[in-house]
N, C-alpha and C. Protein backbone atom coordinates (compact mmCIF):
# COMPACT_ATOMS: atom_id res chain seq x y z
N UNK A 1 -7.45 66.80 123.82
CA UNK A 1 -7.70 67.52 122.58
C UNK A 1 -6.42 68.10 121.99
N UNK A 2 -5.68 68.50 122.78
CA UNK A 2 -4.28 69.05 122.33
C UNK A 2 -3.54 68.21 121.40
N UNK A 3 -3.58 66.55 121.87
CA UNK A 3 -2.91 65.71 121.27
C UNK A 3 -3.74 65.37 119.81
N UNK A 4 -4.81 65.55 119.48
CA UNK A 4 -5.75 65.56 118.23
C UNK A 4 -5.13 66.61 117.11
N UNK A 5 -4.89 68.03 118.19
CA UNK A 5 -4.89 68.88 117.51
C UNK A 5 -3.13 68.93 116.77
N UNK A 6 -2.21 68.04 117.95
CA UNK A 6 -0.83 68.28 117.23
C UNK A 6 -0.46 67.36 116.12
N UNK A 7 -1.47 65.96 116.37
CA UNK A 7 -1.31 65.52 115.02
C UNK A 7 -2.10 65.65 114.15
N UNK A 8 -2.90 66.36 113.50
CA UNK A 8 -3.48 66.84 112.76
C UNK A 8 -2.97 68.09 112.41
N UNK A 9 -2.30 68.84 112.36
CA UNK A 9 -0.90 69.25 112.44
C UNK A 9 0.00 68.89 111.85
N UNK A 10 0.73 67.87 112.66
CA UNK A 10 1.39 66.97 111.67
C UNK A 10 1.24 66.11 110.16
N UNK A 11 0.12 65.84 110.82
CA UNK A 11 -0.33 65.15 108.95
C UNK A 11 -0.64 66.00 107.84
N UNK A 12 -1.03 67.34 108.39
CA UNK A 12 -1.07 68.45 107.43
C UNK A 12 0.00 68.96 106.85
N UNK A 13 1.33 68.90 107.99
CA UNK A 13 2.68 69.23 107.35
C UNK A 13 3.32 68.07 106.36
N UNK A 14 3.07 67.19 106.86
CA UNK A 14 3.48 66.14 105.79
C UNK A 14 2.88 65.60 104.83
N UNK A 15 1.28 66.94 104.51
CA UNK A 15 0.18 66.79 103.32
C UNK A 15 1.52 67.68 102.52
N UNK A 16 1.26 68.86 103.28
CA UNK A 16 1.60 70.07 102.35
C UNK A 16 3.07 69.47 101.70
N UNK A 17 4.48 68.97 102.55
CA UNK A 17 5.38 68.35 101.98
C UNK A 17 5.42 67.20 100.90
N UNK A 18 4.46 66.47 101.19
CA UNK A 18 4.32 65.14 100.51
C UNK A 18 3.66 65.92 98.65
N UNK A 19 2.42 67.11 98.96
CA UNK A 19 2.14 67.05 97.77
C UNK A 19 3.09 67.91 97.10
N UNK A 20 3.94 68.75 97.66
CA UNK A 20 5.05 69.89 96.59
C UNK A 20 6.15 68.73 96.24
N UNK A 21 6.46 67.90 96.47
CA UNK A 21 7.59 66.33 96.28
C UNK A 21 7.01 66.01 94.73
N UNK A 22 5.60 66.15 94.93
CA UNK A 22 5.07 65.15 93.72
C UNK A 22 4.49 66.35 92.57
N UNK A 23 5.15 67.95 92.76
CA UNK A 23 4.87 68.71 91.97
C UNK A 23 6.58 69.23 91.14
N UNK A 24 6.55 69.89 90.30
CA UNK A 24 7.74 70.38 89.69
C UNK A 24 8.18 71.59 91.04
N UNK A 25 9.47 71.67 90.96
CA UNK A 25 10.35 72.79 92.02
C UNK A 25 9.60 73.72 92.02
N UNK A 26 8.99 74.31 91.07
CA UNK A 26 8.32 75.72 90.63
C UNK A 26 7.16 75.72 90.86
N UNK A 27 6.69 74.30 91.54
CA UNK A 27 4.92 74.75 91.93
C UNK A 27 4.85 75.11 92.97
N UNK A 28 3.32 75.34 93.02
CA UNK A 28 3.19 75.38 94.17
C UNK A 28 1.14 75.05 94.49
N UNK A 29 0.95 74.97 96.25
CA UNK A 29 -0.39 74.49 96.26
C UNK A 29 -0.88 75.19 96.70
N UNK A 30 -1.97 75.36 96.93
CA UNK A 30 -3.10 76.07 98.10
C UNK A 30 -3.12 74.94 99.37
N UNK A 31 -3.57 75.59 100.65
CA UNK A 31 -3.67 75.24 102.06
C UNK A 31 -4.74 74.20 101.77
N UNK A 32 -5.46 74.61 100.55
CA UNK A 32 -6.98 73.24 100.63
C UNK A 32 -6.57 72.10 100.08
N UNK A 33 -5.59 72.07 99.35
CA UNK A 33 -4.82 70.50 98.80
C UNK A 33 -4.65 69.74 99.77
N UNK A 34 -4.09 70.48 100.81
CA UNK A 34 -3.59 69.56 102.00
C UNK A 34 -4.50 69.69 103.10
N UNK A 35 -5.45 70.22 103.17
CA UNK A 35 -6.68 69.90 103.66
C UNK A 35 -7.77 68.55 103.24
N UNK A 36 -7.72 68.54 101.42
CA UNK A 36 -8.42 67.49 101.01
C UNK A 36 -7.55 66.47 101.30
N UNK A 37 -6.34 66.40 100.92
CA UNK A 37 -5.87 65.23 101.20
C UNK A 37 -5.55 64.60 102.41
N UNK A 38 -5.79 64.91 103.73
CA UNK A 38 -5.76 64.78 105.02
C UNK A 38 -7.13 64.37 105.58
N UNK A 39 -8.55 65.28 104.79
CA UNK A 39 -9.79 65.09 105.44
C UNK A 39 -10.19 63.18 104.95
N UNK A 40 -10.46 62.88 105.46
CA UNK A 40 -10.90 61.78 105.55
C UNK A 40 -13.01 61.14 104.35
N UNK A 41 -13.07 62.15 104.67
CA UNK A 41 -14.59 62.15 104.05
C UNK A 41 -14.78 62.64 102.85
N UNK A 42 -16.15 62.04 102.11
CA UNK A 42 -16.12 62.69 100.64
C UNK A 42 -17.05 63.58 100.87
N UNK A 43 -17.31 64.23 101.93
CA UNK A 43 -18.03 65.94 101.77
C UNK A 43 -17.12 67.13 101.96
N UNK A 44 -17.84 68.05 101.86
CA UNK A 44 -16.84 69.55 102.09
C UNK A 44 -16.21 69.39 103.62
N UNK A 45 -16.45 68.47 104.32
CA UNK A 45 -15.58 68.93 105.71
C UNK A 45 -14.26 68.94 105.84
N UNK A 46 -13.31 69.44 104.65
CA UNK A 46 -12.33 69.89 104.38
C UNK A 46 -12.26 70.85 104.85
N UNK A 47 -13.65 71.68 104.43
CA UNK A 47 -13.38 73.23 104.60
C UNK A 47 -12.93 73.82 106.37
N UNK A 48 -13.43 72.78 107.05
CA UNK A 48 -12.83 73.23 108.23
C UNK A 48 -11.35 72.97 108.45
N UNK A 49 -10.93 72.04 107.90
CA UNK A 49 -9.02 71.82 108.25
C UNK A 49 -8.54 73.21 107.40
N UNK A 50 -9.30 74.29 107.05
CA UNK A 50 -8.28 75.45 106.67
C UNK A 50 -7.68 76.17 107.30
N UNK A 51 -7.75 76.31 108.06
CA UNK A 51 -6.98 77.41 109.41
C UNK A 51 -6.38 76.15 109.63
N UNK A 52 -6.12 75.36 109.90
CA UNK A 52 -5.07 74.29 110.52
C UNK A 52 -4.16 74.35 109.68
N UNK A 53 -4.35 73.98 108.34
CA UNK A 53 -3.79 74.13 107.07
C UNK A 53 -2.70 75.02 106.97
N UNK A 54 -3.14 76.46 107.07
CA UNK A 54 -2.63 77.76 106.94
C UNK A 54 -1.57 77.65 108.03
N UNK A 55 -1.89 77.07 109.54
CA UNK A 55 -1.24 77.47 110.26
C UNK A 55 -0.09 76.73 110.16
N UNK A 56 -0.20 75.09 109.63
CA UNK A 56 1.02 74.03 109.75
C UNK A 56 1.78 74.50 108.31
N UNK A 57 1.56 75.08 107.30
CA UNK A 57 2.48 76.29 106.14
C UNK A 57 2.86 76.97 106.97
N UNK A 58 2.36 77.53 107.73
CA UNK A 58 3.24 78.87 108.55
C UNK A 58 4.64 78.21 109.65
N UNK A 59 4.37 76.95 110.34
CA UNK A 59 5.09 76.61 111.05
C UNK A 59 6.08 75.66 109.75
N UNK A 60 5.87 75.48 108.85
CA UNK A 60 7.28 74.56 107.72
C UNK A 60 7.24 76.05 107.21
N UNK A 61 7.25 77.33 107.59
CA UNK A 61 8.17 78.49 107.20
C UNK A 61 8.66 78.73 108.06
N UNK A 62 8.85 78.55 109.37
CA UNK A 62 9.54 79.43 110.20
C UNK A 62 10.52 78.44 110.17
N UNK A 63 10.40 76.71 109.81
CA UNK A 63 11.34 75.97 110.05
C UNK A 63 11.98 76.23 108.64
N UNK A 64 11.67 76.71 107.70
CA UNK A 64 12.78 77.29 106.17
C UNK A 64 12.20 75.93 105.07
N UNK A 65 11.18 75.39 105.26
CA UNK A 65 10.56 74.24 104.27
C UNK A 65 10.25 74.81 103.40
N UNK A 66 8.85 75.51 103.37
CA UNK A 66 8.34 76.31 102.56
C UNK A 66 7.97 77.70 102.73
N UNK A 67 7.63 78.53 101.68
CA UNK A 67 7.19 79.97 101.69
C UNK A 67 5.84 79.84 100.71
N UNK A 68 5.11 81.10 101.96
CA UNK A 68 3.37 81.45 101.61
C UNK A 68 3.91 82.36 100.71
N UNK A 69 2.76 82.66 99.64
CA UNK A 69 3.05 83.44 98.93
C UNK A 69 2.01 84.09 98.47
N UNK A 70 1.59 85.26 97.92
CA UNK A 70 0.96 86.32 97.54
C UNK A 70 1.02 86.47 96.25
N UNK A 71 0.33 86.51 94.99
CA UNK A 71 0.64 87.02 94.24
C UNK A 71 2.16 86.45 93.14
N UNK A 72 2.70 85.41 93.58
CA UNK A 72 4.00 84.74 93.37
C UNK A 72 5.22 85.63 94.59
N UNK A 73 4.90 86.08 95.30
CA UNK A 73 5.78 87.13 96.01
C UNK A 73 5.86 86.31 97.68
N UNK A 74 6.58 85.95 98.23
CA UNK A 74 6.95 85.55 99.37
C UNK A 74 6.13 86.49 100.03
N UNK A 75 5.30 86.28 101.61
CA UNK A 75 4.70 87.09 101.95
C UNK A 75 5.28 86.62 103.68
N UNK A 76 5.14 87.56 104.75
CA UNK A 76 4.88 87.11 106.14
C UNK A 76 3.96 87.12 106.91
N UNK A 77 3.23 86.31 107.85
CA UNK A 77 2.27 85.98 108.25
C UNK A 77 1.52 86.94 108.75
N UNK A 78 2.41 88.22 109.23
CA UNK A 78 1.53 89.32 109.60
C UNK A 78 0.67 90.67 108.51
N UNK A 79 1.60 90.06 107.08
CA UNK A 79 1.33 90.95 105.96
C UNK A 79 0.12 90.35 105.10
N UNK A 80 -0.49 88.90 105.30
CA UNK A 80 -1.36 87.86 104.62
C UNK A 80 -2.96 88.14 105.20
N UNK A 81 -3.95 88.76 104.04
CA UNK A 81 -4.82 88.65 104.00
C UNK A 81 -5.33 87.80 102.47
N UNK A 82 -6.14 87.19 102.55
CA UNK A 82 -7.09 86.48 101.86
C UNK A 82 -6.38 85.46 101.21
N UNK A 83 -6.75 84.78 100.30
CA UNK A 83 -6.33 83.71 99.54
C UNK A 83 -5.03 83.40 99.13
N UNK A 84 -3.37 82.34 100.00
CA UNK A 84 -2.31 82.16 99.88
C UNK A 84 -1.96 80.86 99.16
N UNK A 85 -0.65 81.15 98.64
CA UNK A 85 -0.11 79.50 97.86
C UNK A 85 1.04 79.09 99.01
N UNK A 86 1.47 78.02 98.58
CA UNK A 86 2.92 77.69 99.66
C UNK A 86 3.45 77.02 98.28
N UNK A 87 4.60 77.25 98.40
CA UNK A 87 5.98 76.63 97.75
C UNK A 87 6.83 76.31 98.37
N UNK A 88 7.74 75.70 97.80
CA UNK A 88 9.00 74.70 98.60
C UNK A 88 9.62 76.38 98.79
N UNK A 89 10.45 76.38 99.81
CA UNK A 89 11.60 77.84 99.99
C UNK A 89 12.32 77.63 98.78
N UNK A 90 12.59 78.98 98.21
CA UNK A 90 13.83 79.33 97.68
C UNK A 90 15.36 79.23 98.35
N UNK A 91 16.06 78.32 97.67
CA UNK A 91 17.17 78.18 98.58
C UNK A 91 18.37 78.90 97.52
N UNK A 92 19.51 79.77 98.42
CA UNK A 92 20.36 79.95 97.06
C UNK A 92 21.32 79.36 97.40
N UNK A 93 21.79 79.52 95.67
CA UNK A 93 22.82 78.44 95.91
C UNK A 93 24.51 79.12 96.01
N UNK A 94 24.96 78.29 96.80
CA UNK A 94 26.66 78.22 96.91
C UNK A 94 27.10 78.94 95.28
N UNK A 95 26.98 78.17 94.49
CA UNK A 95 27.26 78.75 93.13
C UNK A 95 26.92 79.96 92.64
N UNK A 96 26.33 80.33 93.04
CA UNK A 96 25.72 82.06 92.28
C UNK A 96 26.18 82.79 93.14
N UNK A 97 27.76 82.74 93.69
CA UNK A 97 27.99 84.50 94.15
C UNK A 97 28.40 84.55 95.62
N UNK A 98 28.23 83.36 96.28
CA UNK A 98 28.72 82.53 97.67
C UNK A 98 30.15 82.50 97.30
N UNK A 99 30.78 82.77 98.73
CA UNK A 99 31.99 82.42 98.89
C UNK A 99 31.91 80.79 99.78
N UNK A 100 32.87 79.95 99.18
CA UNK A 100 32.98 78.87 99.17
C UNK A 100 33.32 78.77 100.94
N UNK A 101 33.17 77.71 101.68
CA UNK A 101 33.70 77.69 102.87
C UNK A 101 34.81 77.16 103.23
């Protein structure tokens, strides 16, 4: 079961990546995009890949992919109650104020 559960996992991280690729820099999705697009069936049994969902966003944040967000506001996993978006991370850039290396 473990091995079910790590790739399903995986295909969720590379839902959530695959669909912000095919959105503008500035979007962003809900955990159920990449739930529908992973579930296999045309009924609601999406609704159960949501906690999987949530959790494989949380693990492409700790790796710096993407950020959950609140409200448009970056949030952390221990501060998140009810309904989250994910976006690609904010990355800054070298140009705005970085010293060059």
């Amino acid at each position: 079961m473990e091995e079910l559960d790590r790739q399903l996992g995986q295909r969720l991280e590379q839902a959530i990546m695959s669909l912000l690729e095919r959105r503008a820099d500035t979007a962003s999705i809900c955990p159920s995009d990449a739930a529908r697009e992973v579930y296999e069936g045309d009924d609601d049994g999406w609704r159960a890949l949501m906690e999987p969902a949530r959790r494989a966003a949380w693990r492409l944040v700790n790796v710096g992919e993407v950020e959950v967000t609140q409200g448009g506001r970056a949030v952390v996993e221990t501060e998140t109650r009810g309904p989250v978006r994910i976006r690609r991370a904010r990355r800054r850039s070298r140009e705005h104020g970085s010293r060059p290396e």
